[in-house]
C-alpha atoms as a PDB file:
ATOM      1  CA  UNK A   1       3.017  51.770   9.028  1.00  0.00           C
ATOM      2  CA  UNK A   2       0.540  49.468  11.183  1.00  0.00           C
ATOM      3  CA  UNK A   3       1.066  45.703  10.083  1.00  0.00           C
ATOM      4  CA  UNK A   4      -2.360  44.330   9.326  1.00  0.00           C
ATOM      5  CA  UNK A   5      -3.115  40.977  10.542  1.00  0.00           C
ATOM      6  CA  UNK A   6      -3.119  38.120   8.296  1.00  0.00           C
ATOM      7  CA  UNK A   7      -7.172  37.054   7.713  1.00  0.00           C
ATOM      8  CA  UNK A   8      -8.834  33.709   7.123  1.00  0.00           C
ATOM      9  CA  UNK A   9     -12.572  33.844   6.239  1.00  0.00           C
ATOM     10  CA  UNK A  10     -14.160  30.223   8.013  1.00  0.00           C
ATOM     11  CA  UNK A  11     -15.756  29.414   4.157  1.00  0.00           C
ATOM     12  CA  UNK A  12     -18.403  26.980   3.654  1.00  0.00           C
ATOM     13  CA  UNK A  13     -16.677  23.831   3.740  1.00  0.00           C
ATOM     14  CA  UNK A  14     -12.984  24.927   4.677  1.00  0.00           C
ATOM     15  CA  UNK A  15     -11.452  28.346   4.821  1.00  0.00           C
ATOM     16  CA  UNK A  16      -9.963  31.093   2.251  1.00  0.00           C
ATOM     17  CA  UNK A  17      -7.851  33.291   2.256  1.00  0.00           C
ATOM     18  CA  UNK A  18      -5.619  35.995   0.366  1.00  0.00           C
ATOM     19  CA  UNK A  19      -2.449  35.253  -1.119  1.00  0.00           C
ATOM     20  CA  UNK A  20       0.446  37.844  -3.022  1.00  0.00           C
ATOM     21  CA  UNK A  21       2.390  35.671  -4.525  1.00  0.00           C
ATOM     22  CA  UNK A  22       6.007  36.261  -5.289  1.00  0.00           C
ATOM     23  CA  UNK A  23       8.066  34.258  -8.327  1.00  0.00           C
ATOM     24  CA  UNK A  24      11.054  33.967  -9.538  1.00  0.00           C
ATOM     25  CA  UNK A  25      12.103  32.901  -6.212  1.00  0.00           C
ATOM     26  CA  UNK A  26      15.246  30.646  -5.314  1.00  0.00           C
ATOM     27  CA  UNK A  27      12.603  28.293  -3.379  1.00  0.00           C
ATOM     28  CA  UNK A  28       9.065  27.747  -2.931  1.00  0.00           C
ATOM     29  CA  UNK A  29       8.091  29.020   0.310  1.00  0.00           C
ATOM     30  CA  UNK A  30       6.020  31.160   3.080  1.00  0.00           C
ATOM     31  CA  UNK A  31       7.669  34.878   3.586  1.00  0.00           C
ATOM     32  CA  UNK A  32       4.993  35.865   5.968  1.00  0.00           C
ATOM     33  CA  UNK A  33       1.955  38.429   5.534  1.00  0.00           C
ATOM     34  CA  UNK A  34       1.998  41.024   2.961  1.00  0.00           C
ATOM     35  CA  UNK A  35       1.062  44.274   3.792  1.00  0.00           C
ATOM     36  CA  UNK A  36      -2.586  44.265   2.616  1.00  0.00           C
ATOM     37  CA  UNK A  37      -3.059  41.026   5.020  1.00  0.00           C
ATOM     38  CA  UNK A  38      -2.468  38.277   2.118  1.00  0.00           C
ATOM     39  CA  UNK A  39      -0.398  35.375   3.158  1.00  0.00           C
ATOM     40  CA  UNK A  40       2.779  36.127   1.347  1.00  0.00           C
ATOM     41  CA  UNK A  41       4.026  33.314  -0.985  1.00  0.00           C
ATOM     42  CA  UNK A  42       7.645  33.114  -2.863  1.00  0.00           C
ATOM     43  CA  UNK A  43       7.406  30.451  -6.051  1.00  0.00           C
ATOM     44  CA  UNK A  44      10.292  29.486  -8.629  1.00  0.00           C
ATOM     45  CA  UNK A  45       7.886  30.042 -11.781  1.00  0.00           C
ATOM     46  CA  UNK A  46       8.334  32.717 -13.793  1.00  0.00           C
ATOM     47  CA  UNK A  47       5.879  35.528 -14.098  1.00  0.00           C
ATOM     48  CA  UNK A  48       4.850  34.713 -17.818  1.00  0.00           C
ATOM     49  CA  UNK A  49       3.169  31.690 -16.851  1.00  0.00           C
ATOM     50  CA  UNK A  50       0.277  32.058 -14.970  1.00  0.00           C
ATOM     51  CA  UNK A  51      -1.277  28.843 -15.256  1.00  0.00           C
ATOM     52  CA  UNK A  52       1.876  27.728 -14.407  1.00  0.00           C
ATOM     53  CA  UNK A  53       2.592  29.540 -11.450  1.00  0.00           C
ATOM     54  CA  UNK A  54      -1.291  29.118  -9.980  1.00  0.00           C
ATOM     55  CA  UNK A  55      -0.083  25.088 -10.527  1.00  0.00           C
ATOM     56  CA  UNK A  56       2.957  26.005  -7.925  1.00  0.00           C
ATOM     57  CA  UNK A  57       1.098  27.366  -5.794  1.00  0.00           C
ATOM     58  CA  UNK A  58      -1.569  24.749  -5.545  1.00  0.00           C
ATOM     59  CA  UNK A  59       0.838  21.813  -5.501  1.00  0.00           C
ATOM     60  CA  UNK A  60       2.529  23.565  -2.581  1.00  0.00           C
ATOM     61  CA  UNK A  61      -0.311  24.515  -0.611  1.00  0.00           C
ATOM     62  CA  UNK A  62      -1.285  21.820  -0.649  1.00  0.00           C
ATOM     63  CA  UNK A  63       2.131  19.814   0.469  1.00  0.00           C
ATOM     64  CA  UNK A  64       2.345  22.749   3.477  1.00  0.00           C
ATOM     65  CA  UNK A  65      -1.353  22.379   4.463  1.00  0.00           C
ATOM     66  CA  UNK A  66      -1.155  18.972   4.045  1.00  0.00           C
ATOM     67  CA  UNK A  67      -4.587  18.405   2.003  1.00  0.00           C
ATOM     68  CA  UNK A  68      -5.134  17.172  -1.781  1.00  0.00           C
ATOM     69  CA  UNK A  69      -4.537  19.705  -4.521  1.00  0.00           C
ATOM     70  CA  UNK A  70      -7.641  18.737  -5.678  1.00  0.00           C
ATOM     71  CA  UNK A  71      -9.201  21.084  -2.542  1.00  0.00           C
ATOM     72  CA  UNK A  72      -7.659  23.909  -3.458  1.00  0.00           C
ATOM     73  CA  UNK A  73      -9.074  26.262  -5.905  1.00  0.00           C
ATOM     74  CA  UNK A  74      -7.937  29.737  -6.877  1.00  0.00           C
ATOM     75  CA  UNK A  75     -11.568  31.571  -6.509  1.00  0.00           C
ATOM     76  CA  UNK A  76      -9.843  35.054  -7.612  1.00  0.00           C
ATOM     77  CA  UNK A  77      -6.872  36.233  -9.299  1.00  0.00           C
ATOM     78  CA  UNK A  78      -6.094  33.858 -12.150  1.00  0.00           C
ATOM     79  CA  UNK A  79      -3.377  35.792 -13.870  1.00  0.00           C
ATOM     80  CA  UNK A  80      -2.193  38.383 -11.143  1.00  0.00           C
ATOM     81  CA  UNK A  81       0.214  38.476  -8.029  1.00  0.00           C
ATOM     82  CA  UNK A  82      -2.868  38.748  -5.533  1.00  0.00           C
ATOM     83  CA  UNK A  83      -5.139  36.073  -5.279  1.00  0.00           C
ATOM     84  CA  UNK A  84      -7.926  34.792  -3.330  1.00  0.00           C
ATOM     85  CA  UNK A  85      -7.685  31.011  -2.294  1.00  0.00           C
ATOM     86  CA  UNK A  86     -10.200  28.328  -1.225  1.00  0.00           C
ATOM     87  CA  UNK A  87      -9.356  25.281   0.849  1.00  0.00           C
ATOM     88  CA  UNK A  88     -12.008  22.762   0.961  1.00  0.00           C
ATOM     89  CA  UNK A  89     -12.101  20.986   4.407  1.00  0.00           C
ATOM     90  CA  UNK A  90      -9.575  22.958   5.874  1.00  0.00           C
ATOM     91  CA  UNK A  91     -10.426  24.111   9.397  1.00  0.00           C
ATOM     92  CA  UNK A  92      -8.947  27.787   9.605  1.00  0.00           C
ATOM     93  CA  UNK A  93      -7.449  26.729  12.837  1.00  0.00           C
ATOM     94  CA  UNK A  94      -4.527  24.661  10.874  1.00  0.00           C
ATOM     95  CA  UNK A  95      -3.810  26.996   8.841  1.00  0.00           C
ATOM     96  CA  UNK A  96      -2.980  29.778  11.506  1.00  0.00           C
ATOM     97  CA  UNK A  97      -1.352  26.797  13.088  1.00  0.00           C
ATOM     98  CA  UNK A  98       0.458  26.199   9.990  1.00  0.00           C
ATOM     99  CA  UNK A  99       1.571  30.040   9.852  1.00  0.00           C
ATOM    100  CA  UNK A 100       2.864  30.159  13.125  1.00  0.00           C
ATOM    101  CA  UNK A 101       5.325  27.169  12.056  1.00  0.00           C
ATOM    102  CA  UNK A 102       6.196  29.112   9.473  1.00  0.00           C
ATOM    103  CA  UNK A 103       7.154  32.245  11.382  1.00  0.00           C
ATOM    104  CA  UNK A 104       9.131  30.237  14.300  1.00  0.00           C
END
């Protein structure tokens, strides 16, 4: 099957993006690009928690991209393992910089 690439929309403001989020994980981390193009996301919350977990992920997007929490919303996908994530004043630029760290 063809990998599809991972895709950051330039937003008004900053940049969004897709995220499948994995939990339970031993560490909070990156894991690379999900099939469907989502940035690919392993957390340490459980499942049963969502506003839990969506408070994971903010806190550590916003440690890796290096921006408040308070710039990152969750536009889409309150409750489930795909969401769709805003990043106010983030130049899409740093975060495919960002990926590529990731990946090395």
């Amino acid at each position: 099957m063809p990998r599809r690439k991972f895709e950051i929309r330039d937003a008004v403001g900053g940049a969004a993006f897709a995220v499948h989020v994995i939990t339970r994980a031993e560490r909070a981390e990156v894991a690379g690009v999900h099939e469907g193009g989502a940035l690919r996301i392993r957390l340490t919350s459980s499942p049963t928690d969502p506003e839990l977990v969506n408070q994971e992920l903010v806190a550590f997007l916003a440690g890796w991209l290096q921006v408040a929490p308070a710039a990152i919303q969750i536009v889409a996908g309150l409750k489930g393992r795909d969401k769709l994530v805003s990043v106010d004043g983030l130049d899409p630029a740093v975060l495919d910089e960002r990926l590529a760290g990731s990946e090395s």
